[in-house]
PDB file of N, CA and C in Angstrom:
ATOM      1  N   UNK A   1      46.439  71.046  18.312  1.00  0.00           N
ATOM      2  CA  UNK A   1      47.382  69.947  18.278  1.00  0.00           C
ATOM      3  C   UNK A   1      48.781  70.546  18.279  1.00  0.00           C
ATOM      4  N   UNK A   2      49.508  69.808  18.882  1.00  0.00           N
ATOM      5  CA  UNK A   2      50.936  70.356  18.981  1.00  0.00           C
ATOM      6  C   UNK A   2      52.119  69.669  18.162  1.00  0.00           C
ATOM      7  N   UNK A   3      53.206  69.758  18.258  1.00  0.00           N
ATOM      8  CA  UNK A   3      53.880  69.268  17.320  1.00  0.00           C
ATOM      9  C   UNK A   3      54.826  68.203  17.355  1.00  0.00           C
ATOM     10  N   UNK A   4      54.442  67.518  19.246  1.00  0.00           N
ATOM     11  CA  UNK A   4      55.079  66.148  19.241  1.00  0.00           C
ATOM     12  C   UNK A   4      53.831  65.178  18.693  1.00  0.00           C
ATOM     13  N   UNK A   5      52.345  65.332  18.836  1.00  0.00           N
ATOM     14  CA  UNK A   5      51.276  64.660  18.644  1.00  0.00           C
ATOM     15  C   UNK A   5      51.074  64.300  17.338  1.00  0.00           C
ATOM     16  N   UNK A   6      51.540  65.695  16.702  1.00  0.00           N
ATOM     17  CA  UNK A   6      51.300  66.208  15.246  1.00  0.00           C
ATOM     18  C   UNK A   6      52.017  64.849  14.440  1.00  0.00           C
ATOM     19  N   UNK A   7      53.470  64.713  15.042  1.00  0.00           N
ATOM     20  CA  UNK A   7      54.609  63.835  14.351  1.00  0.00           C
ATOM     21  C   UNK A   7      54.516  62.611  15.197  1.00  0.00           C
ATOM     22  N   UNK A   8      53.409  62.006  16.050  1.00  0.00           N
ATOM     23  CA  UNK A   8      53.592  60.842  16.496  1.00  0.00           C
ATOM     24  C   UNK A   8      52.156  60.251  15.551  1.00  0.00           C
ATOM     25  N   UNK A   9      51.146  61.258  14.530  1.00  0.00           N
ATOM     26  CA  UNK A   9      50.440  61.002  13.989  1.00  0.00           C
ATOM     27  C   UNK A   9      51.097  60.537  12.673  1.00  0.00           C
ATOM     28  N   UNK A  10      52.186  60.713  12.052  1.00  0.00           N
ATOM     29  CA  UNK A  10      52.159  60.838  10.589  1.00  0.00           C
ATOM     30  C   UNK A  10      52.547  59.719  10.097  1.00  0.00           C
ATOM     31  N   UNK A  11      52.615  58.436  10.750  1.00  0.00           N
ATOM     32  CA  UNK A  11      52.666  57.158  10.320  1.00  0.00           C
ATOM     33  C   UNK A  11      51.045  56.582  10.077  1.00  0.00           C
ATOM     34  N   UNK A  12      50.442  57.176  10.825  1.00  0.00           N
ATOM     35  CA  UNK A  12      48.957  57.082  11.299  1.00  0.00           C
ATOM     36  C   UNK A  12      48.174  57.412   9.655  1.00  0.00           C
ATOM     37  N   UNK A  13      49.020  59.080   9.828  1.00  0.00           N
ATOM     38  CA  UNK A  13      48.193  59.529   8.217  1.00  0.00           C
ATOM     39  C   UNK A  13      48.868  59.466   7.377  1.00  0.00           C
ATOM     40  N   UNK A  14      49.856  58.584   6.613  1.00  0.00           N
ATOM     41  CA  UNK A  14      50.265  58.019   5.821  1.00  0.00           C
ATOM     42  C   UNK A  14      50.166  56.786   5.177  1.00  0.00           C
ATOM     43  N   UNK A  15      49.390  55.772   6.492  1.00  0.00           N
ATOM     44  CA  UNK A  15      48.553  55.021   6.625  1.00  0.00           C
ATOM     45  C   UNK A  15      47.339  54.910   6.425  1.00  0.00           C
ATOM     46  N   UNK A  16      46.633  55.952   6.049  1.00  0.00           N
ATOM     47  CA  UNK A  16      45.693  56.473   5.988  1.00  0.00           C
ATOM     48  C   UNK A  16      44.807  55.604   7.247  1.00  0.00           C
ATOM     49  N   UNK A  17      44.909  55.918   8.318  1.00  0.00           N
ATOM     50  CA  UNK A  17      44.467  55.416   8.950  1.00  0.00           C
ATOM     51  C   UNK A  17      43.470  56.779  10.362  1.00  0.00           C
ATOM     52  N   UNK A  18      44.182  57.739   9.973  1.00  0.00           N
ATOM     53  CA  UNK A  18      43.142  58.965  10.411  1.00  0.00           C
ATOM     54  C   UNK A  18      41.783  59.285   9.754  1.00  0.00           C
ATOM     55  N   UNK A  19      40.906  59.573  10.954  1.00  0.00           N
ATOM     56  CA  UNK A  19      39.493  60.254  10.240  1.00  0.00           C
ATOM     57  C   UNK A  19      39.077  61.082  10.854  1.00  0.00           C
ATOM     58  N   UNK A  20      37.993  61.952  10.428  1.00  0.00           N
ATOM     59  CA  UNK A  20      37.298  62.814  10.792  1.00  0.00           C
ATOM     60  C   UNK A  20      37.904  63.645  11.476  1.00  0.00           C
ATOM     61  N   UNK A  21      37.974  64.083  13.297  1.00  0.00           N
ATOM     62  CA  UNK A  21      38.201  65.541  13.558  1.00  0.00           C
ATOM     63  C   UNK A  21      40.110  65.627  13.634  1.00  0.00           C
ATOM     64  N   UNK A  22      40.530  63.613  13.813  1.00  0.00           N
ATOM     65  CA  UNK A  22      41.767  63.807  14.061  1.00  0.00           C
ATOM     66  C   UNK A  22      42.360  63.988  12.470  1.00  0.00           C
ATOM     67  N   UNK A  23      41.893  63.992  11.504  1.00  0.00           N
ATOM     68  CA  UNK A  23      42.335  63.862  10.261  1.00  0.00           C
ATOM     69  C   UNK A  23      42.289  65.285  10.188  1.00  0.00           C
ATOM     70  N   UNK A  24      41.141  66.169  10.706  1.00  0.00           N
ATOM     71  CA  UNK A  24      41.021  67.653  10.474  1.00  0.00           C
ATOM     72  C   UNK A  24      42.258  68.220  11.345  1.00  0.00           C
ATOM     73  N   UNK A  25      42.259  67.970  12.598  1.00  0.00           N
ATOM     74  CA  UNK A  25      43.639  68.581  13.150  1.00  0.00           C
ATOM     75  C   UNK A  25      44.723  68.520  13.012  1.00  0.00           C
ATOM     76  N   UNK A  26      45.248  67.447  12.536  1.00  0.00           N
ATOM     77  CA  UNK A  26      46.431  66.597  11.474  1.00  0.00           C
ATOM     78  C   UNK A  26      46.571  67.646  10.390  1.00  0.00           C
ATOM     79  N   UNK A  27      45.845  67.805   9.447  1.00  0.00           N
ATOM     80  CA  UNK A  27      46.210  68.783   8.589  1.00  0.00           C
ATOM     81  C   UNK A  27      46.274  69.994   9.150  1.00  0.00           C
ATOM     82  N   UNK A  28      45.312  70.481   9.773  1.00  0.00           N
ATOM     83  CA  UNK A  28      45.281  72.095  10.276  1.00  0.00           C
ATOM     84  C   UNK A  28      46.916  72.610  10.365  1.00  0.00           C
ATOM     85  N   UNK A  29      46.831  71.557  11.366  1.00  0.00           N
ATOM     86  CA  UNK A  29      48.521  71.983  12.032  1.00  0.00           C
ATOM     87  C   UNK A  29      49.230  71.590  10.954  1.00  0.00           C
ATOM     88  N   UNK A  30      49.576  70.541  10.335  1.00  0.00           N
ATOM     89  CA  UNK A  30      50.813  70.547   9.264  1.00  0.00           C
ATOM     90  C   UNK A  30      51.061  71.505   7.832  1.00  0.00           C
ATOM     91  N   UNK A  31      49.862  72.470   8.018  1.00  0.00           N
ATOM     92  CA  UNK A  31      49.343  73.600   6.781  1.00  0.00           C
ATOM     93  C   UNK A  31      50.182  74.933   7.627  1.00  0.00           C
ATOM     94  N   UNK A  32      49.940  74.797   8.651  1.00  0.00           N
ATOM     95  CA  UNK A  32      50.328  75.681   9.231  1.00  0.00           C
ATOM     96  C   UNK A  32      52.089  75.964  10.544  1.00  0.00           C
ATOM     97  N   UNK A  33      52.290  74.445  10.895  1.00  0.00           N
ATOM     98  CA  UNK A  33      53.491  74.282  10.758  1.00  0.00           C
ATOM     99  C   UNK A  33      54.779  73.853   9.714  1.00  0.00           C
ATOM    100  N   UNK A  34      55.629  74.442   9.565  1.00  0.00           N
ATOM    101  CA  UNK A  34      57.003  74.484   8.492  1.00  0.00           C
ATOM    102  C   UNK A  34      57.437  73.432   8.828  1.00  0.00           C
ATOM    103  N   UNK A  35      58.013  73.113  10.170  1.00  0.00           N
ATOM    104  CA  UNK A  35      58.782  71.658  10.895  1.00  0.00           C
ATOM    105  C   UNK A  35      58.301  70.563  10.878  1.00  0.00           C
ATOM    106  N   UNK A  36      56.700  70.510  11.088  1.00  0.00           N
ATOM    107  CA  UNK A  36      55.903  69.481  10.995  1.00  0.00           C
ATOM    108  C   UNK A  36      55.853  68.990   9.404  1.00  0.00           C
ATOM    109  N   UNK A  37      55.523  70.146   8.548  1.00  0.00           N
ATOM    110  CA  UNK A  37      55.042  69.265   6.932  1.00  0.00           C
ATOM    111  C   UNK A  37      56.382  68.900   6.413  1.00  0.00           C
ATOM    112  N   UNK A  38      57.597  69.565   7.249  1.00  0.00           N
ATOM    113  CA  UNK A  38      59.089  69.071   6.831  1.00  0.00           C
ATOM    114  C   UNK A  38      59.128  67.110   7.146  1.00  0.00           C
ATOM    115  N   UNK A  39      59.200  67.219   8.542  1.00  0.00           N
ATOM    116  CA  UNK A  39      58.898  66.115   9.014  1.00  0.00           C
ATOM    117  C   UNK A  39      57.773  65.404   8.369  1.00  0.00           C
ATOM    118  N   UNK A  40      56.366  65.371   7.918  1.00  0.00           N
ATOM    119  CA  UNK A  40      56.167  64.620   7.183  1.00  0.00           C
ATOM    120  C   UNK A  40      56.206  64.433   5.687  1.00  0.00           C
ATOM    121  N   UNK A  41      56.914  65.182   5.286  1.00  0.00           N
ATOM    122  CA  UNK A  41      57.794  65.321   3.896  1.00  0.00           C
ATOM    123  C   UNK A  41      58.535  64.197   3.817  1.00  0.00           C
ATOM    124  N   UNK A  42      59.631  64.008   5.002  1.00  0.00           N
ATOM    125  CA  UNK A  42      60.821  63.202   4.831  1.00  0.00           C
ATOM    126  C   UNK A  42      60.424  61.925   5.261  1.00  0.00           C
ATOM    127  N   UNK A  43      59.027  61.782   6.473  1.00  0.00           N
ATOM    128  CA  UNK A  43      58.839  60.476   6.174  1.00  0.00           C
ATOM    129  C   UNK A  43      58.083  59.638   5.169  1.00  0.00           C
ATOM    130  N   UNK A  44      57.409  60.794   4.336  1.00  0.00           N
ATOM    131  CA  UNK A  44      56.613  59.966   3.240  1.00  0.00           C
ATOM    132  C   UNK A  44      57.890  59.597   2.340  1.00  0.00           C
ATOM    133  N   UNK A  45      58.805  60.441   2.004  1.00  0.00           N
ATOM    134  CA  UNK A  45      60.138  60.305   1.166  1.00  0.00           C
ATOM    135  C   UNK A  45      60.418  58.445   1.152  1.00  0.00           C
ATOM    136  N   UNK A  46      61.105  58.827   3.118  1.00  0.00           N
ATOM    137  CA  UNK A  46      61.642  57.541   3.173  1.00  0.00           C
ATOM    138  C   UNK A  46      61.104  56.477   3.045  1.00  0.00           C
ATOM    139  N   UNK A  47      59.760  56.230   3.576  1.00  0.00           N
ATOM    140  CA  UNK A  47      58.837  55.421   2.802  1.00  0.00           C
ATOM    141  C   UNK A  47      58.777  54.838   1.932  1.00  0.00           C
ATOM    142  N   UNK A  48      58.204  55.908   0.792  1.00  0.00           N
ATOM    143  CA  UNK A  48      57.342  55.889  -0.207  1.00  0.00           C
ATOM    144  C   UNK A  48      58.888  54.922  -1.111  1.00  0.00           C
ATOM    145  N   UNK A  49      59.886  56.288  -1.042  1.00  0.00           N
ATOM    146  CA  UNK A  49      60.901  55.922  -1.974  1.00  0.00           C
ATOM    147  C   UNK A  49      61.401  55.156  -1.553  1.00  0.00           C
ATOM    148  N   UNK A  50      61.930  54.305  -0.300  1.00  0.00           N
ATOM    149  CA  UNK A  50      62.556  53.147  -0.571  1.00  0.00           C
ATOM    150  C   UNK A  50      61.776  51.817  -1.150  1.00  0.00           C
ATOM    151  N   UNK A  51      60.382  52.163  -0.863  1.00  0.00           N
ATOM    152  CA  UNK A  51      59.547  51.110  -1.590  1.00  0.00           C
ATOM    153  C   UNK A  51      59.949  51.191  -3.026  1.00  0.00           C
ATOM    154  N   UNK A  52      59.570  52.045  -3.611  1.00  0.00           N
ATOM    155  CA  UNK A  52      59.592  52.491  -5.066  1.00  0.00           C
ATOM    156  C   UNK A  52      61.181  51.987  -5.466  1.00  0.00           C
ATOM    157  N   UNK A  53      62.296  52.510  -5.043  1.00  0.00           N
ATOM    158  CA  UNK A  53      63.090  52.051  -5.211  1.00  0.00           C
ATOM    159  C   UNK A  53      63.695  50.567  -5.572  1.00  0.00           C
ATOM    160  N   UNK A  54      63.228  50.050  -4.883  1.00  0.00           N
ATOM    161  CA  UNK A  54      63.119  48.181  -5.146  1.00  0.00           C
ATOM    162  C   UNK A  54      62.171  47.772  -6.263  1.00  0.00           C
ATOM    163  N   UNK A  55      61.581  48.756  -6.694  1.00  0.00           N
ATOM    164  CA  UNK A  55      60.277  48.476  -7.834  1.00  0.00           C
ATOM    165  C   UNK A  55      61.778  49.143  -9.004  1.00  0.00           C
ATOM    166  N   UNK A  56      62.092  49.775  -8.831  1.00  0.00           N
ATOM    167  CA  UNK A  56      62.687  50.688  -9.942  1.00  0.00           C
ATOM    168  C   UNK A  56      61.929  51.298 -10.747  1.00  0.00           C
ATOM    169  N   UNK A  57      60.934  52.244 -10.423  1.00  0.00           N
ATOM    170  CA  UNK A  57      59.995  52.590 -10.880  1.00  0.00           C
ATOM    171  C   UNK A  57      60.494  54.068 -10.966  1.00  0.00           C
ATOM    172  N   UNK A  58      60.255  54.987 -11.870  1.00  0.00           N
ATOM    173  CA  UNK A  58      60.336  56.326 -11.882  1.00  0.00           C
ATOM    174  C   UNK A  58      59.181  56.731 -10.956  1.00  0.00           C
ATOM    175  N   UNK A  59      59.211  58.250 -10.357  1.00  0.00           N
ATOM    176  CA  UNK A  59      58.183  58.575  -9.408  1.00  0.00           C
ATOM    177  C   UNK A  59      58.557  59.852  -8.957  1.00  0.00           C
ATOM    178  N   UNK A  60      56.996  60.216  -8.218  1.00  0.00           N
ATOM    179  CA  UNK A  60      57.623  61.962  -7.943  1.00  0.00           C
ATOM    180  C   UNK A  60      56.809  61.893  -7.018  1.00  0.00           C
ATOM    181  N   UNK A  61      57.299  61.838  -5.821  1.00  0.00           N
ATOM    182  CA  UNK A  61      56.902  61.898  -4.364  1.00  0.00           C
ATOM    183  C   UNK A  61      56.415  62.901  -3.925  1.00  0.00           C
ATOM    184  N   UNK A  62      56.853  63.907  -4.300  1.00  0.00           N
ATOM    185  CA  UNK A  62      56.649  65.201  -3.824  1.00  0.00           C
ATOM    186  C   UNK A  62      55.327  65.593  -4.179  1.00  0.00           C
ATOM    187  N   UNK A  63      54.869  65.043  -5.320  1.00  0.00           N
ATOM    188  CA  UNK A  63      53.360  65.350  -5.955  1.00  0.00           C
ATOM    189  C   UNK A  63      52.379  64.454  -5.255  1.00  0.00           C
ATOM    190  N   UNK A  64      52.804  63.089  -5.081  1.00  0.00           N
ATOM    191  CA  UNK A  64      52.194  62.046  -4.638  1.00  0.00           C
ATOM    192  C   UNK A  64      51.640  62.559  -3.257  1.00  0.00           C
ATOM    193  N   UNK A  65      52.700  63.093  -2.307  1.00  0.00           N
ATOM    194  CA  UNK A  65      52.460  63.426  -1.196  1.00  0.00           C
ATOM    195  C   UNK A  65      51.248  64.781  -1.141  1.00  0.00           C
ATOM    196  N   UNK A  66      51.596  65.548  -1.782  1.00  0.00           N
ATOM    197  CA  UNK A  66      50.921  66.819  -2.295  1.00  0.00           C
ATOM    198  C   UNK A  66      49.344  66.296  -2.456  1.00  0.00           C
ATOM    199  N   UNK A  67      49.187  64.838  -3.577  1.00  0.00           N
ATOM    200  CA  UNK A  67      48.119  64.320  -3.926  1.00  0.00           C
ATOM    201  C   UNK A  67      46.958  63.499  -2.711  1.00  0.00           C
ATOM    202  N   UNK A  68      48.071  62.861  -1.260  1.00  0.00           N
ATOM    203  CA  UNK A  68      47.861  62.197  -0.455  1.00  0.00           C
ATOM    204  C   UNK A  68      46.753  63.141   0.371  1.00  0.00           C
ATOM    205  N   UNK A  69      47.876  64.746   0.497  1.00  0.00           N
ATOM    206  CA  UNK A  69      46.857  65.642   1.407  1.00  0.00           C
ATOM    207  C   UNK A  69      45.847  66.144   0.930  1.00  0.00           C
ATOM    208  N   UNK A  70      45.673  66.209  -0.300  1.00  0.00           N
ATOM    209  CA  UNK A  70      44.085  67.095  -1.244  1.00  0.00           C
ATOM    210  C   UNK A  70      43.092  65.811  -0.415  1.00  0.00           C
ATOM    211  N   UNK A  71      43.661  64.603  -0.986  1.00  0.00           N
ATOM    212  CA  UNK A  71      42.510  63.479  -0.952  1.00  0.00           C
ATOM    213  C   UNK A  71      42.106  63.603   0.778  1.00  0.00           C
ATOM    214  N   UNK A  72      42.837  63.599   1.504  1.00  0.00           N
ATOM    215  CA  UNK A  72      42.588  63.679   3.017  1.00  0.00           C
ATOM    216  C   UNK A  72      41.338  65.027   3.144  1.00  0.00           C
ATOM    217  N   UNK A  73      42.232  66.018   2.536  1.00  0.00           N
ATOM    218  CA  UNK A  73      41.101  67.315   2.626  1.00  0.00           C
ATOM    219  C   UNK A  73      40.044  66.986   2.325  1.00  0.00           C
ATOM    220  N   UNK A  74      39.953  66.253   0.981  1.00  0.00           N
ATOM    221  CA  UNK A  74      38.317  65.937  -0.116  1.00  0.00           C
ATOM    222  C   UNK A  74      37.693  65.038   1.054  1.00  0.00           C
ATOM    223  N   UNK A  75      38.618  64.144   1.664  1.00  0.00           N
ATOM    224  CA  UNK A  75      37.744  63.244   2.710  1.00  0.00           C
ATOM    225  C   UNK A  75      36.784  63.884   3.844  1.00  0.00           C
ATOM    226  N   UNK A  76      37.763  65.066   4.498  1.00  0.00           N
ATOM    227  CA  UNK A  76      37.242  65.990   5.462  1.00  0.00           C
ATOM    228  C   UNK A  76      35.935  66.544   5.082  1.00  0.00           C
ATOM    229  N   UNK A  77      36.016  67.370   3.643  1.00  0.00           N
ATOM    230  CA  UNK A  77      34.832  68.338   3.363  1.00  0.00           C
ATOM    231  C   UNK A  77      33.578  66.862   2.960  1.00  0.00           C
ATOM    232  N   UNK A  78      33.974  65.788   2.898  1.00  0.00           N
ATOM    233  CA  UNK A  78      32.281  64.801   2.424  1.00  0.00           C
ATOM    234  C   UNK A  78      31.916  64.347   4.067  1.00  0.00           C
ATOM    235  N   UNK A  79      32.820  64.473   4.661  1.00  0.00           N
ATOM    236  CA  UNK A  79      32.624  64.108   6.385  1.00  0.00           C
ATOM    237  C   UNK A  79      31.574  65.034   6.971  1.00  0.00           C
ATOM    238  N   UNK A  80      32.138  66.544   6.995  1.00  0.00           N
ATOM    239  CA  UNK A  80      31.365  67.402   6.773  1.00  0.00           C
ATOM    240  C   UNK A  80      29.853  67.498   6.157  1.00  0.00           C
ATOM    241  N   UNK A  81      29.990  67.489   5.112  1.00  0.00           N
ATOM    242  CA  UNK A  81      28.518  67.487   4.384  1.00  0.00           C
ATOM    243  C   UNK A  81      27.698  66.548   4.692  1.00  0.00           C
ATOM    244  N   UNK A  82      28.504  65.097   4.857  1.00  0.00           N
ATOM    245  CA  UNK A  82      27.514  63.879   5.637  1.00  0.00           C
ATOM    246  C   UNK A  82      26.799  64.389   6.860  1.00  0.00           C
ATOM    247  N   UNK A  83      27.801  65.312   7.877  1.00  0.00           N
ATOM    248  CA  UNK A  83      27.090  65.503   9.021  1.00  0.00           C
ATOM    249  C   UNK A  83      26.314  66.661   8.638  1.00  0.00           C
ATOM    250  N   UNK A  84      26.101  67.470   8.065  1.00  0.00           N
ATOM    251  CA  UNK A  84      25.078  68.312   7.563  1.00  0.00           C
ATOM    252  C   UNK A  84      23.951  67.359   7.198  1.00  0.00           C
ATOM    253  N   UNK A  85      24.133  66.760   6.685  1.00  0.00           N
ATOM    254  CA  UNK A  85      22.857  65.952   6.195  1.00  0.00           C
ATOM    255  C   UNK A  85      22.465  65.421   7.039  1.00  0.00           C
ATOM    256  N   UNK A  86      23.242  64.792   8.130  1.00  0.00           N
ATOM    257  CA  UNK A  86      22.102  64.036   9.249  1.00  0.00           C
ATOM    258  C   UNK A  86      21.428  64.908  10.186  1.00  0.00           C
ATOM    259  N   UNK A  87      22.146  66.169  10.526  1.00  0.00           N
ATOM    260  CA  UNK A  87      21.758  66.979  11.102  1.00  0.00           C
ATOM    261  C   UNK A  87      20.278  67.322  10.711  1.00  0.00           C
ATOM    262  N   UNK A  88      20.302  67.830   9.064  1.00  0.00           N
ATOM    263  CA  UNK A  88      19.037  68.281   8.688  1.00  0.00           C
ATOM    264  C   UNK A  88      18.047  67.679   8.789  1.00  0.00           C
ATOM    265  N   UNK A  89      18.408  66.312   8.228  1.00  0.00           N
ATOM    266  CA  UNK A  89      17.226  64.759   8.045  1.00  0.00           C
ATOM    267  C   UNK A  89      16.763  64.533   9.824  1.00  0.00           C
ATOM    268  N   UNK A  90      17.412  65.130  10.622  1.00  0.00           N
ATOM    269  CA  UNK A  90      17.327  64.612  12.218  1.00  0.00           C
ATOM    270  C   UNK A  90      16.418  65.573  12.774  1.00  0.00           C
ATOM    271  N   UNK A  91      16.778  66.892  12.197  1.00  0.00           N
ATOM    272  CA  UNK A  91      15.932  68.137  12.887  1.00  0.00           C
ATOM    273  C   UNK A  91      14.537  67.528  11.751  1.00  0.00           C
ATOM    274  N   UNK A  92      14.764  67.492  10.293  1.00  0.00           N
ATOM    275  CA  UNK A  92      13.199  67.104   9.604  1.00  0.00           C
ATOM    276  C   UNK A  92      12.311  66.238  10.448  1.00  0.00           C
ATOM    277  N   UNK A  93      12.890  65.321  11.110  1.00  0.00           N
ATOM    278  CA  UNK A  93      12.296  63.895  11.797  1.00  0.00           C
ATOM    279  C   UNK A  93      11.623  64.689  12.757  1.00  0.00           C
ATOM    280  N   UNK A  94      12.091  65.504  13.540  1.00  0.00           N
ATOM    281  CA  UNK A  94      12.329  65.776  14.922  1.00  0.00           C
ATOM    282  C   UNK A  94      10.288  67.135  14.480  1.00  0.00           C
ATOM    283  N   UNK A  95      10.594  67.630  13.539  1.00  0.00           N
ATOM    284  CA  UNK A  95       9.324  68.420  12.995  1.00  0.00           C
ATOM    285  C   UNK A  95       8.467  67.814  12.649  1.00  0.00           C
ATOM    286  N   UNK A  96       8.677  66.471  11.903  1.00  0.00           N
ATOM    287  CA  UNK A  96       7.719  65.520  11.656  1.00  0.00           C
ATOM    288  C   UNK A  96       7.136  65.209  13.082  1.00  0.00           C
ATOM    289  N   UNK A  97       7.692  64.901  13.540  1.00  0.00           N
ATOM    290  CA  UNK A  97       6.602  63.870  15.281  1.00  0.00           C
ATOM    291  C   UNK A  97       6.200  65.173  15.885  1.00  0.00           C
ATOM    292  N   UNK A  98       6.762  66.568  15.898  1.00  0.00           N
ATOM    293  CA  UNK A  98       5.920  67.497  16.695  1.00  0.00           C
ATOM    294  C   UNK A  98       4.482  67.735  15.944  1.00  0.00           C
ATOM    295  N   UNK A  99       4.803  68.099  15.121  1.00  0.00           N
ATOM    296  CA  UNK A  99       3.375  67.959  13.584  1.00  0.00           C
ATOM    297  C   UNK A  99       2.489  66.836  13.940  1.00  0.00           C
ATOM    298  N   UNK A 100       3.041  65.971  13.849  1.00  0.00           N
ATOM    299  CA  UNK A 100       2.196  64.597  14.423  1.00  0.00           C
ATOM    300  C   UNK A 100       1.230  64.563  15.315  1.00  0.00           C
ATOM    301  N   UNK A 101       2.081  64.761  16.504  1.00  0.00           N
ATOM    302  CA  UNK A 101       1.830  64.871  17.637  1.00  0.00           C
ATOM    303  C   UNK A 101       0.459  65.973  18.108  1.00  0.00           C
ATOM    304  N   UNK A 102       0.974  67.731  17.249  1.00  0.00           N
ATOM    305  CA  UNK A 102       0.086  68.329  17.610  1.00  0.00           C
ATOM    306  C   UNK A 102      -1.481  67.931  16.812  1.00  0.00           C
ATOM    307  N   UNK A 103      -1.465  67.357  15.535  1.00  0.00           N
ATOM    308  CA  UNK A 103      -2.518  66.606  14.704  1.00  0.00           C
ATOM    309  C   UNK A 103      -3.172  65.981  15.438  1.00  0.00           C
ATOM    310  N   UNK A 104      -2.635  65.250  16.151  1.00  0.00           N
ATOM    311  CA  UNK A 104      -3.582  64.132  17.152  1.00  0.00           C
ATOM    312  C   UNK A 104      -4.001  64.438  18.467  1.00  0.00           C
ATOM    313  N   UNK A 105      -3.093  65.356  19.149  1.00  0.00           N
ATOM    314  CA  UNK A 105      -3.719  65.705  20.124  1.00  0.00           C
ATOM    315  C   UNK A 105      -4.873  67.155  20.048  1.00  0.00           C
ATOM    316  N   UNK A 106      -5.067  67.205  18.739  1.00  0.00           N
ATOM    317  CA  UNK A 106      -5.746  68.406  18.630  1.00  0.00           C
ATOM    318  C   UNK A 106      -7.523  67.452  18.066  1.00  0.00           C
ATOM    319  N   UNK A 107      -7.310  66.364  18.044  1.00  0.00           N
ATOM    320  CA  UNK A 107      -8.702  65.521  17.136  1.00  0.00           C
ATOM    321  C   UNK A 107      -9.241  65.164  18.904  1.00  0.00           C
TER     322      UNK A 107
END
C-alpha cells in the first residue's frame, strides 16, 4: 500500500469501518510510515477533539488513538486464528469423506 491509498483510508479506519487484509495493510504501512501515522495522528486529533471539545470533557487522544490501533491489531490476529480454524475443520472434513469413501468402497 502506498501512501496516497494509505491516507485516503484513514477516515475509513477511524470509522472503523476496515477489515481483514485491508485493515492488515492499513496498519502495516502506517507502523512503518512516519508521514502517514503523522497524518493519521492529526486526523484522529481533529476529530476526536473537536467532538470532545463541545462535550468539555478532559481526554487524551494520543492514548485513545494508540488504544484504537492495538484493538484493530487484536481484530487482525482473531481474523487470523478464525481462518486457521476453518482451514483445519475444512481439511478434517475433507479426511473424513476420503475415510468414508475408502470404507465403502472397500465392503
Amino acid at each position: 500500500m502506498n501512501c496516497k491509498s494509505t491516507e485516503k483510508k484513514i477516515p475509513s479506519f477511524l470509522q472503523d469501518e476496515l477489515d481483514g487484509s485491508k485493515l492488515e495493510e492499513f496498519l502495516e504501512h502506517v507502523e512503518t510510515c512516519p508521514e502517514c501515522k503523522e497524518e493519521l495522528s492529526i486526523q484522529f486529533l481533529v476529530a476526536e477533539g473537536l467532538e470532545r471539545l463541545e462535550g468539555g470533557n478532559n481526554f487524551n487522544l494520543q492514548e485513545e488513538l494508540l488504544m484504537k490501533i492495538e484493538n484493530a491489531e487484536h481484530r487482525i490476529s482473531v481474523h487470523r486464528m478464525l481462518w486457521y480454524v476453518l482451514v483445519c475443520l475444512e481439511a478434517t472434513v475433507a479426511a473424513a469423506i476420503i475415510i468414508a469413501l475408502c470404507v465403502v468402497f472397500r465392503m
